[in-house]
C-alpha atoms as a PDB file:
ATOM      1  CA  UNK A   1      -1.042 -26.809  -8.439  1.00  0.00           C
ATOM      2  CA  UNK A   2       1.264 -24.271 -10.010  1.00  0.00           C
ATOM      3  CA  UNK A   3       0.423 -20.987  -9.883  1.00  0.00           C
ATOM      4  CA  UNK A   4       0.231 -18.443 -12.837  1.00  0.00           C
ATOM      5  CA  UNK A   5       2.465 -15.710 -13.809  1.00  0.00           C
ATOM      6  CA  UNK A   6       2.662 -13.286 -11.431  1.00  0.00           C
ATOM      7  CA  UNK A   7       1.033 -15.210  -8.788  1.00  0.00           C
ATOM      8  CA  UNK A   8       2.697 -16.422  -5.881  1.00  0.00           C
ATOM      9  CA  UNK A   9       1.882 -18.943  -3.508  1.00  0.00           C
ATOM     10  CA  UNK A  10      -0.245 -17.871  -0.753  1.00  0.00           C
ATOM     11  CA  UNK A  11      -0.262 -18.577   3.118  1.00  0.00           C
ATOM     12  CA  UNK A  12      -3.752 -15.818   3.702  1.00  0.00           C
ATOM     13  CA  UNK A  13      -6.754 -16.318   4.656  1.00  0.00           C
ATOM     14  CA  UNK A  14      -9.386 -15.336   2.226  1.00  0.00           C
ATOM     15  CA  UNK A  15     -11.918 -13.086   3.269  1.00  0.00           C
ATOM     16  CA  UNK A  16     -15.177 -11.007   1.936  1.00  0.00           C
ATOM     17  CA  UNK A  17     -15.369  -7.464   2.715  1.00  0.00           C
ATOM     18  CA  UNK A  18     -18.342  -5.720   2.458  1.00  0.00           C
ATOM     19  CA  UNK A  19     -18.721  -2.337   1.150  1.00  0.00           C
ATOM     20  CA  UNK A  20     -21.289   0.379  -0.059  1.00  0.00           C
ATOM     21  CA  UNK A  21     -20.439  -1.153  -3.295  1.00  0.00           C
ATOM     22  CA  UNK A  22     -21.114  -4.700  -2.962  1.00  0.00           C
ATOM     23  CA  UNK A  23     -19.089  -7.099  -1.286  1.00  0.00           C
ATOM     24  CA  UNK A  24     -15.157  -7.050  -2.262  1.00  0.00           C
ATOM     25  CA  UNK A  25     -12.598 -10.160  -2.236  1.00  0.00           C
ATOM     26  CA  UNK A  26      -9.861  -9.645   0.590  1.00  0.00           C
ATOM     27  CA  UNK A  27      -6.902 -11.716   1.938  1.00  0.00           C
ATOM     28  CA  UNK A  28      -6.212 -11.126   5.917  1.00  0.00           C
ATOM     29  CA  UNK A  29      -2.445 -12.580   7.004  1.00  0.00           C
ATOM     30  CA  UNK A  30      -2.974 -12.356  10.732  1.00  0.00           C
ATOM     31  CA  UNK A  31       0.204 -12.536  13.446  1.00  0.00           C
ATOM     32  CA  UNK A  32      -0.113 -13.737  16.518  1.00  0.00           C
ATOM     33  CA  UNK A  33       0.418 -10.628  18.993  1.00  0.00           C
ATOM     34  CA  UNK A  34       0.700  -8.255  16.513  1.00  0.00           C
ATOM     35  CA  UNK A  35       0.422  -4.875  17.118  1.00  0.00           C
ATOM     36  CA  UNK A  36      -0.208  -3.419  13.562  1.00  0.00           C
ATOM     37  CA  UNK A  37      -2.223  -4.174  11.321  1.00  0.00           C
ATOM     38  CA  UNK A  38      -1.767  -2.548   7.391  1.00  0.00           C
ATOM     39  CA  UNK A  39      -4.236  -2.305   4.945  1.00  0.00           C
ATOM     40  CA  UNK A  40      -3.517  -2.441   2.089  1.00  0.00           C
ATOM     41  CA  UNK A  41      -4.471  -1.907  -1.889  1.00  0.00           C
ATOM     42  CA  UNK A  42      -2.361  -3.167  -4.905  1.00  0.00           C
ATOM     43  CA  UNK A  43      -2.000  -1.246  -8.088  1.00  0.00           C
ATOM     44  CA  UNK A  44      -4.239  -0.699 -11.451  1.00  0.00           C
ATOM     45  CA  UNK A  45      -2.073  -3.598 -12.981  1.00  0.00           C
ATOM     46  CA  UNK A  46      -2.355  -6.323 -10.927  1.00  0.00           C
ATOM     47  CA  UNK A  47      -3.975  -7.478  -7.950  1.00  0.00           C
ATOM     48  CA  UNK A  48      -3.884  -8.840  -4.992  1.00  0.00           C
ATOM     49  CA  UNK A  49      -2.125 -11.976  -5.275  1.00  0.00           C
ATOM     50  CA  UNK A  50       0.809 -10.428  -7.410  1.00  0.00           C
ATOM     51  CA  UNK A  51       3.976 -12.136  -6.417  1.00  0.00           C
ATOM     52  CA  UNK A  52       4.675  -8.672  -5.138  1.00  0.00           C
ATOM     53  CA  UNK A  53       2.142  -8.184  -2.682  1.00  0.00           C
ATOM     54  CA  UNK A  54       2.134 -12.071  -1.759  1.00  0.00           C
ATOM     55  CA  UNK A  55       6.314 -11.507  -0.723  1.00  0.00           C
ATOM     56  CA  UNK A  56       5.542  -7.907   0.968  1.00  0.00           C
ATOM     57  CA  UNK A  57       3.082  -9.617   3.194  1.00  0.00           C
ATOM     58  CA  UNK A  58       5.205 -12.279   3.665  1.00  0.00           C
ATOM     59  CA  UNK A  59       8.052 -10.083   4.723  1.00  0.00           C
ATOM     60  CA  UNK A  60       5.814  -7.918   7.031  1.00  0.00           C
ATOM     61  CA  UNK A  61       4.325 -11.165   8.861  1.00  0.00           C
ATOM     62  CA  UNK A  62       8.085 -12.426   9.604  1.00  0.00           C
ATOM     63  CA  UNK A  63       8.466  -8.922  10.960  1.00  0.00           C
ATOM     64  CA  UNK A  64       5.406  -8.554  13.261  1.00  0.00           C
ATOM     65  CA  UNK A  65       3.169  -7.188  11.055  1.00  0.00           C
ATOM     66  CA  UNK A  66      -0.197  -8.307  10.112  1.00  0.00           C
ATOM     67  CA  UNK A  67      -1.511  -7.509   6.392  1.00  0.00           C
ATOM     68  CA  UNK A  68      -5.278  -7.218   5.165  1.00  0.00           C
ATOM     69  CA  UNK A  69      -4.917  -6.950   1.210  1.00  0.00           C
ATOM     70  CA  UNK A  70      -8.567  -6.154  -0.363  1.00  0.00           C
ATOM     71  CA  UNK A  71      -8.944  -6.245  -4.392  1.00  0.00           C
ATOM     72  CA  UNK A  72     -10.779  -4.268  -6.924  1.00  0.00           C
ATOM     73  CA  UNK A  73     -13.708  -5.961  -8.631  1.00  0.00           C
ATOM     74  CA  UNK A  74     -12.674  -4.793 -11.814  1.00  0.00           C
ATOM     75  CA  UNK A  75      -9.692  -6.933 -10.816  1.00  0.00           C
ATOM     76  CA  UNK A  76     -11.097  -9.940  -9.621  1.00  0.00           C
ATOM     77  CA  UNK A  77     -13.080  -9.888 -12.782  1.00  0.00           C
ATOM     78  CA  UNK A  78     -10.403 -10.241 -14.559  1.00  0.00           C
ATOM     79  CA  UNK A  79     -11.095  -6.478 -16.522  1.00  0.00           C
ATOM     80  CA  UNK A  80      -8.116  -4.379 -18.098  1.00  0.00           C
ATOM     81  CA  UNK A  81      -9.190  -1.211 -16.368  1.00  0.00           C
ATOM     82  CA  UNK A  82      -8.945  -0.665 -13.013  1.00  0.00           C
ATOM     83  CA  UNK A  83     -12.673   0.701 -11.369  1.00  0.00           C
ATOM     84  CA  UNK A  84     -12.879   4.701 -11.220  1.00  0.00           C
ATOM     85  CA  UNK A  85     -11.121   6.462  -8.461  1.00  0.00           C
ATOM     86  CA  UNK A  86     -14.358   7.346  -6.742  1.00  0.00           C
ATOM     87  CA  UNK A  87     -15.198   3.588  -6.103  1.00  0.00           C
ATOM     88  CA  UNK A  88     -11.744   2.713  -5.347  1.00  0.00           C
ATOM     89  CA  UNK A  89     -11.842   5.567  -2.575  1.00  0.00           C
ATOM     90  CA  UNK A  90     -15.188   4.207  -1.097  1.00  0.00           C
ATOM     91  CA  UNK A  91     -13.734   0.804  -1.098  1.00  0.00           C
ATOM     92  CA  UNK A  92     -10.125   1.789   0.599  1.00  0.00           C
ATOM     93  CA  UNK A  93     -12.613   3.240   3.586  1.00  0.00           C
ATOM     94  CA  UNK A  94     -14.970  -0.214   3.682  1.00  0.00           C
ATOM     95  CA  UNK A  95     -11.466  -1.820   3.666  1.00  0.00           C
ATOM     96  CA  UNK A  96     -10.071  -0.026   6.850  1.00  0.00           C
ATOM     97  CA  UNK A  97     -13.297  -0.063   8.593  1.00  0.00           C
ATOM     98  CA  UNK A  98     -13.586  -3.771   8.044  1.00  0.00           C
ATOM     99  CA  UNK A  99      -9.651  -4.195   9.899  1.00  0.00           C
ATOM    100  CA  UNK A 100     -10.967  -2.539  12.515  1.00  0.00           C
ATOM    101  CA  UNK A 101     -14.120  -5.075  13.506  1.00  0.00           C
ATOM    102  CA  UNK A 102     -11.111  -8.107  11.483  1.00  0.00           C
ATOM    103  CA  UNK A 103      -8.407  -6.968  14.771  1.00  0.00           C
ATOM    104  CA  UNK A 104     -10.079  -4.677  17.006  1.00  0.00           C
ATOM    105  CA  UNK A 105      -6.351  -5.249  19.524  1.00  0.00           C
ATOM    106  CA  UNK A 106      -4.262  -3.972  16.752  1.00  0.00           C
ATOM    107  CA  UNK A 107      -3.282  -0.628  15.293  1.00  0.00           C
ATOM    108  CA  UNK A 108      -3.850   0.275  11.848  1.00  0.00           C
ATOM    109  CA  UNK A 109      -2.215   1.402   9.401  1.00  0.00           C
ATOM    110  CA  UNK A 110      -3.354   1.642   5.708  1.00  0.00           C
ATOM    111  CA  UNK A 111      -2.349   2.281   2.046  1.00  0.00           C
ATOM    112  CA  UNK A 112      -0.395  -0.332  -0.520  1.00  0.00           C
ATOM    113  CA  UNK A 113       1.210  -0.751  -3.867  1.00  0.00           C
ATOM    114  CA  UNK A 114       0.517   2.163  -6.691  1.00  0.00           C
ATOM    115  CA  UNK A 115      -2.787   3.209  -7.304  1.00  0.00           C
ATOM    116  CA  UNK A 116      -3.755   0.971  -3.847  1.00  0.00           C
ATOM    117  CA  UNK A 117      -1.775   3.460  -1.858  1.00  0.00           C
ATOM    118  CA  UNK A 118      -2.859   6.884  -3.884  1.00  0.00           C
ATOM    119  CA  UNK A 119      -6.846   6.457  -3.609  1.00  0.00           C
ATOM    120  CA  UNK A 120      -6.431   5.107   0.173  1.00  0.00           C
ATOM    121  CA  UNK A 121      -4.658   9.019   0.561  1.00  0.00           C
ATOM    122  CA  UNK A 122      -7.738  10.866  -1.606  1.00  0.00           C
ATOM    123  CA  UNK A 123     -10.064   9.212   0.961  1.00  0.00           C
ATOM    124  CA  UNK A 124      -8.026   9.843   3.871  1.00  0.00           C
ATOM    125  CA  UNK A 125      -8.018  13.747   2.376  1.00  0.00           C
ATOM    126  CA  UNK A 126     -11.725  13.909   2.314  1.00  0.00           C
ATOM    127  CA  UNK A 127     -12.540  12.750   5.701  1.00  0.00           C
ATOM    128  CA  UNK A 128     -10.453  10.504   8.127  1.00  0.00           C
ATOM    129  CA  UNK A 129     -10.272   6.729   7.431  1.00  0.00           C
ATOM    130  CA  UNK A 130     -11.580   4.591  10.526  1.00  0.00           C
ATOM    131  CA  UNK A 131      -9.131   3.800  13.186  1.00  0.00           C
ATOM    132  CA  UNK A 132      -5.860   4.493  10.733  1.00  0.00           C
ATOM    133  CA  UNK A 133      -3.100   6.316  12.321  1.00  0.00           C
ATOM    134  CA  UNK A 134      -1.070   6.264   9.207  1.00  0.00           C
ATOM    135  CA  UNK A 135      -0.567   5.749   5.707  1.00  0.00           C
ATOM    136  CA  UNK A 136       1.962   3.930   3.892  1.00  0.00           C
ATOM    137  CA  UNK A 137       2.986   4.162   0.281  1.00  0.00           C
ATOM    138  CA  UNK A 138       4.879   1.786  -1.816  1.00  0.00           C
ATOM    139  CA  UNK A 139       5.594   2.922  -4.799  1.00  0.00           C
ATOM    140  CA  UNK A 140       3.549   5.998  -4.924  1.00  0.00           C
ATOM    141  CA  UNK A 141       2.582   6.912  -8.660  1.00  0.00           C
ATOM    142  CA  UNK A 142       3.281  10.955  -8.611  1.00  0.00           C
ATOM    143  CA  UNK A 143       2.786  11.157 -12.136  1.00  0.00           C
ATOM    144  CA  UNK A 144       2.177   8.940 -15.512  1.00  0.00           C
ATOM    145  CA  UNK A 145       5.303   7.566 -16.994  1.00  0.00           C
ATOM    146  CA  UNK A 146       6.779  10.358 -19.239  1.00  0.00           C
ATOM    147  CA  UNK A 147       4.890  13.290 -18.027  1.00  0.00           C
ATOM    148  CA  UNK A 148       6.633  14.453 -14.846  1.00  0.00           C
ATOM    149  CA  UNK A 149       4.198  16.801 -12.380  1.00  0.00           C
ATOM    150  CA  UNK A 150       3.347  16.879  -8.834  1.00  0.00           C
ATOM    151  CA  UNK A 151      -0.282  17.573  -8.971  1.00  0.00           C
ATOM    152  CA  UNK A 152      -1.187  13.798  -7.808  1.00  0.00           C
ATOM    153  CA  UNK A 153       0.507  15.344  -4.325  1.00  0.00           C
ATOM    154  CA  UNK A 154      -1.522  18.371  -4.088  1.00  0.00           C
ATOM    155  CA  UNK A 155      -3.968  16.266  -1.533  1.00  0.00           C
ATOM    156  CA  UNK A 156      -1.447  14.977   0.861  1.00  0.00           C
ATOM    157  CA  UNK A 157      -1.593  18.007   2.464  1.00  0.00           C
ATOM    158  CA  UNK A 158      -5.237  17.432   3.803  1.00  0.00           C
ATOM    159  CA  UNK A 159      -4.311  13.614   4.680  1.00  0.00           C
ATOM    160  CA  UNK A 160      -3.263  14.272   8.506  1.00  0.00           C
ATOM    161  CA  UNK A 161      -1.492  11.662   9.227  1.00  0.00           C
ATOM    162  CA  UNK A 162       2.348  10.397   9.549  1.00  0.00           C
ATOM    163  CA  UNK A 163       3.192   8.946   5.835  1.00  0.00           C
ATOM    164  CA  UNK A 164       5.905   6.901   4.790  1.00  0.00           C
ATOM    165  CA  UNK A 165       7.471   6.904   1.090  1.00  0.00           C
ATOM    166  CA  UNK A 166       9.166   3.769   0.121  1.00  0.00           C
ATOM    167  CA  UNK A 167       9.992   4.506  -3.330  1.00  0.00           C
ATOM    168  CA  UNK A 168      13.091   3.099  -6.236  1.00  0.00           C
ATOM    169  CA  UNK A 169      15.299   5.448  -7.634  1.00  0.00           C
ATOM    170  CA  UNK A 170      14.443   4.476 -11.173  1.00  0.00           C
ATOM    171  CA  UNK A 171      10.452   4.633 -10.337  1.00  0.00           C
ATOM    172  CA  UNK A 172       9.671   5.777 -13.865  1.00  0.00           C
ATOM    173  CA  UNK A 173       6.312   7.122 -12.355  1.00  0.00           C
ATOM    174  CA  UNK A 174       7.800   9.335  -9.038  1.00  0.00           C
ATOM    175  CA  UNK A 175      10.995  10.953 -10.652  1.00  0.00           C
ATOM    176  CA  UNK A 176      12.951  11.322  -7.543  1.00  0.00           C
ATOM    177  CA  UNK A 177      13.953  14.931  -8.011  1.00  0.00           C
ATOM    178  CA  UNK A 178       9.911  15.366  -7.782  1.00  0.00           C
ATOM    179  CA  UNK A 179       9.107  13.311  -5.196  1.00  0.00           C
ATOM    180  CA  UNK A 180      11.760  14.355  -2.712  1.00  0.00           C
ATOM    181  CA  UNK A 181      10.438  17.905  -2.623  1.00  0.00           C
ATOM    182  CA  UNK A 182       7.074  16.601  -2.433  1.00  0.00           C
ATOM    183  CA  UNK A 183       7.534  14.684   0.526  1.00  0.00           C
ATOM    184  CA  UNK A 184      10.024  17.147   2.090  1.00  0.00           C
ATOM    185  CA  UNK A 185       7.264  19.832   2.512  1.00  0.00           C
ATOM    186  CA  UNK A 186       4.923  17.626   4.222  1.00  0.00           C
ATOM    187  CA  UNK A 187       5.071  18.015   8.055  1.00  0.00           C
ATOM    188  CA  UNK A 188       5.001  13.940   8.956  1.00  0.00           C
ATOM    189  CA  UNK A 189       6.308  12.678   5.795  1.00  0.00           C
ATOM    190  CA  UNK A 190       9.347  10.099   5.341  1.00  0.00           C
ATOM    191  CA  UNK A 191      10.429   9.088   2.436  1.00  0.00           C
ATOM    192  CA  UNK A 192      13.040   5.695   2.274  1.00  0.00           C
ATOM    193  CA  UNK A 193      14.615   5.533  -1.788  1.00  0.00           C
ATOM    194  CA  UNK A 194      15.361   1.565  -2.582  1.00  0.00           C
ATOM    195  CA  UNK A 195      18.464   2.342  -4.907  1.00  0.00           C
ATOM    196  CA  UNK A 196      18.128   0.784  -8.672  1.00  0.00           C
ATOM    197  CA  UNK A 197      14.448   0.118  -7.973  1.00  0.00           C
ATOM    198  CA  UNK A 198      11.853   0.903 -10.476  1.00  0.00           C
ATOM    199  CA  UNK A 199       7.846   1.485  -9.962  1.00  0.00           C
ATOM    200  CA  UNK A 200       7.562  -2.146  -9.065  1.00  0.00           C
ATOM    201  CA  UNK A 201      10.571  -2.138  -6.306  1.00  0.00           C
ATOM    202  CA  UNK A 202      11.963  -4.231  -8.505  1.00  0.00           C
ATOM    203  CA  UNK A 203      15.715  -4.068  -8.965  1.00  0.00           C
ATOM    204  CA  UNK A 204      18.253  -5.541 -11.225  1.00  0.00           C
ATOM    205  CA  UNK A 205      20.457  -8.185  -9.551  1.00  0.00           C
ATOM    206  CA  UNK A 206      23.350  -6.586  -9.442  1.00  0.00           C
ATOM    207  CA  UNK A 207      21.648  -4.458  -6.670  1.00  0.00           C
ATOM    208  CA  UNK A 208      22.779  -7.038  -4.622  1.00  0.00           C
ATOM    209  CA  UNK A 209      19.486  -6.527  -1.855  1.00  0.00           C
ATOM    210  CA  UNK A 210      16.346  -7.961  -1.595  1.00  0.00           C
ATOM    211  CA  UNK A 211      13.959  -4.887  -1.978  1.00  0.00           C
ATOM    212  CA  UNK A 212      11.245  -6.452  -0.573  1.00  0.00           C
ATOM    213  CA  UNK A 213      12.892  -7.006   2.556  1.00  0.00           C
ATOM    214  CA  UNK A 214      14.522  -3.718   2.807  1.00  0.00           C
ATOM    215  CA  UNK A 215      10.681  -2.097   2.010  1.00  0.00           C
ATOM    216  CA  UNK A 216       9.519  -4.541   4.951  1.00  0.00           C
ATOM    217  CA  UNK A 217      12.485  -3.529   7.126  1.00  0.00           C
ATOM    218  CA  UNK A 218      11.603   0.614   6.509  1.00  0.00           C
ATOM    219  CA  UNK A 219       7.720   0.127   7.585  1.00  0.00           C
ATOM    220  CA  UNK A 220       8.547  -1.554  10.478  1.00  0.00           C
ATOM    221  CA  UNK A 221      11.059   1.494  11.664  1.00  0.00           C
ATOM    222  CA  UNK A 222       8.234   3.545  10.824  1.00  0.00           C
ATOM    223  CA  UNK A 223       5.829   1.895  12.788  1.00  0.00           C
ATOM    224  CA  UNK A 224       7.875   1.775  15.826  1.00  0.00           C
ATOM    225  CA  UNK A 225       8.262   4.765  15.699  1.00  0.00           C
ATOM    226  CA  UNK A 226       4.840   6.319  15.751  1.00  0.00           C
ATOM    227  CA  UNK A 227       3.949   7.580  19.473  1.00  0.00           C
ATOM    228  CA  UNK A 228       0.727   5.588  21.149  1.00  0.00           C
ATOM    229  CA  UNK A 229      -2.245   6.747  20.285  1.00  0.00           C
END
């Protein structure tokens, strides 16, 4: 069977997540031996099985790196609108404490794509997420296209834990002359710029790199470098 746009061909296993909110579709790419685990959300305009976060899973599995993705119902309802930040937030936290029981040998890690990665940090902010020792953005929406600002980072500051930034140069929604300083000021903070990439980490192909590989390649170095717990 072919899959639709967007939608890649998928190796995960399918799981169901529960949450304060009802139970929640999820997709768990385990590695044998691994000693991370990420969890991770996709953004407001597509979900989980976006060719995007189907290759980034992908890449991270090849590299050691198991993957739990976990979807919005709104989402798997096939809605427009993405559900309120305040239920994504509860969900991000019912995802991460669901890795923990899913590969109680492995470290976590948590965050994702867009929007996934932004409401895992707002619950992270208001109290610490279960068992994760660090959050990982890709693609992390600063601001709305065309209306540059930096108040979407005013919470990082309360997160409290090491945070990587993989981010394209021509992200239309983290200018980088914004998002450098942002990041910059934060005490744990890394932040890795894909040249010629947009919001999506897509890039034209006269980039001449695969930016889901180099994205892979810069959470791995940020992983092993995070002291044991």
């Amino acid at each position: 069977m072919t899959a639709p746009p967007g939608v890649a061909a998928d190796p995960a296993t399918p799981v169901t997540i529960p949450t304060p909110r009802g139970e929640i579709a999820g997709l768990h790419r385990p590695v044998a031996g691994a000693r991370w685990l990420y969890v991770l959300g996709h953004g407001a305009g597509a979900g989980m099985s976006h060719r995007f976060m189907v290759a980034i899973a992908d890449a991270l599995a090849d590299r050691g790196v198991a993957t739990l993705r976990w979807e919005q119902p709104a989402m798997t309802a096939g809605r427009r609108r993405p559900d309120p930040p305040g239920v994504v937030e509860v969900l991000a936290r019912a995802a991460c404490a669901f890795a923990r029981e899913l590969a109680p040998a492995s470290r976590l890690c948590a965050g994702g794509k867009s929007m996934g990665g932004r409401m895992t940090s707002q619950a992270q902010a208001q109290a610490p997420l279960p068992g994760i020792e660090a959050l990982i953005f890709l693609g992390f929406p600063l601001h709305p296209a065309g209306a540059p600002g930096t108040e979407r980072a005013r919470h990082l500051a309360d997160v409290g834990l090491p945070l990587l930034f993989v981010s394209g140069t021509r992200d239309a929604l983290a200018t980088p002359a914004l998002l450098g300083p942002v990041v910059a000021a934060l005490p744990r903070a890394r932040l890795v710029a894909l040249d010629d990439a947009d919001h999506g980490l897509d890039v034209p192909k006269r980039a001449g790199f695969d930016p889901v590989a180099r994205a892979a390649d810069a959470v791995v170095a940020f992983l092993d470098e995070l002291p044991p717990p």
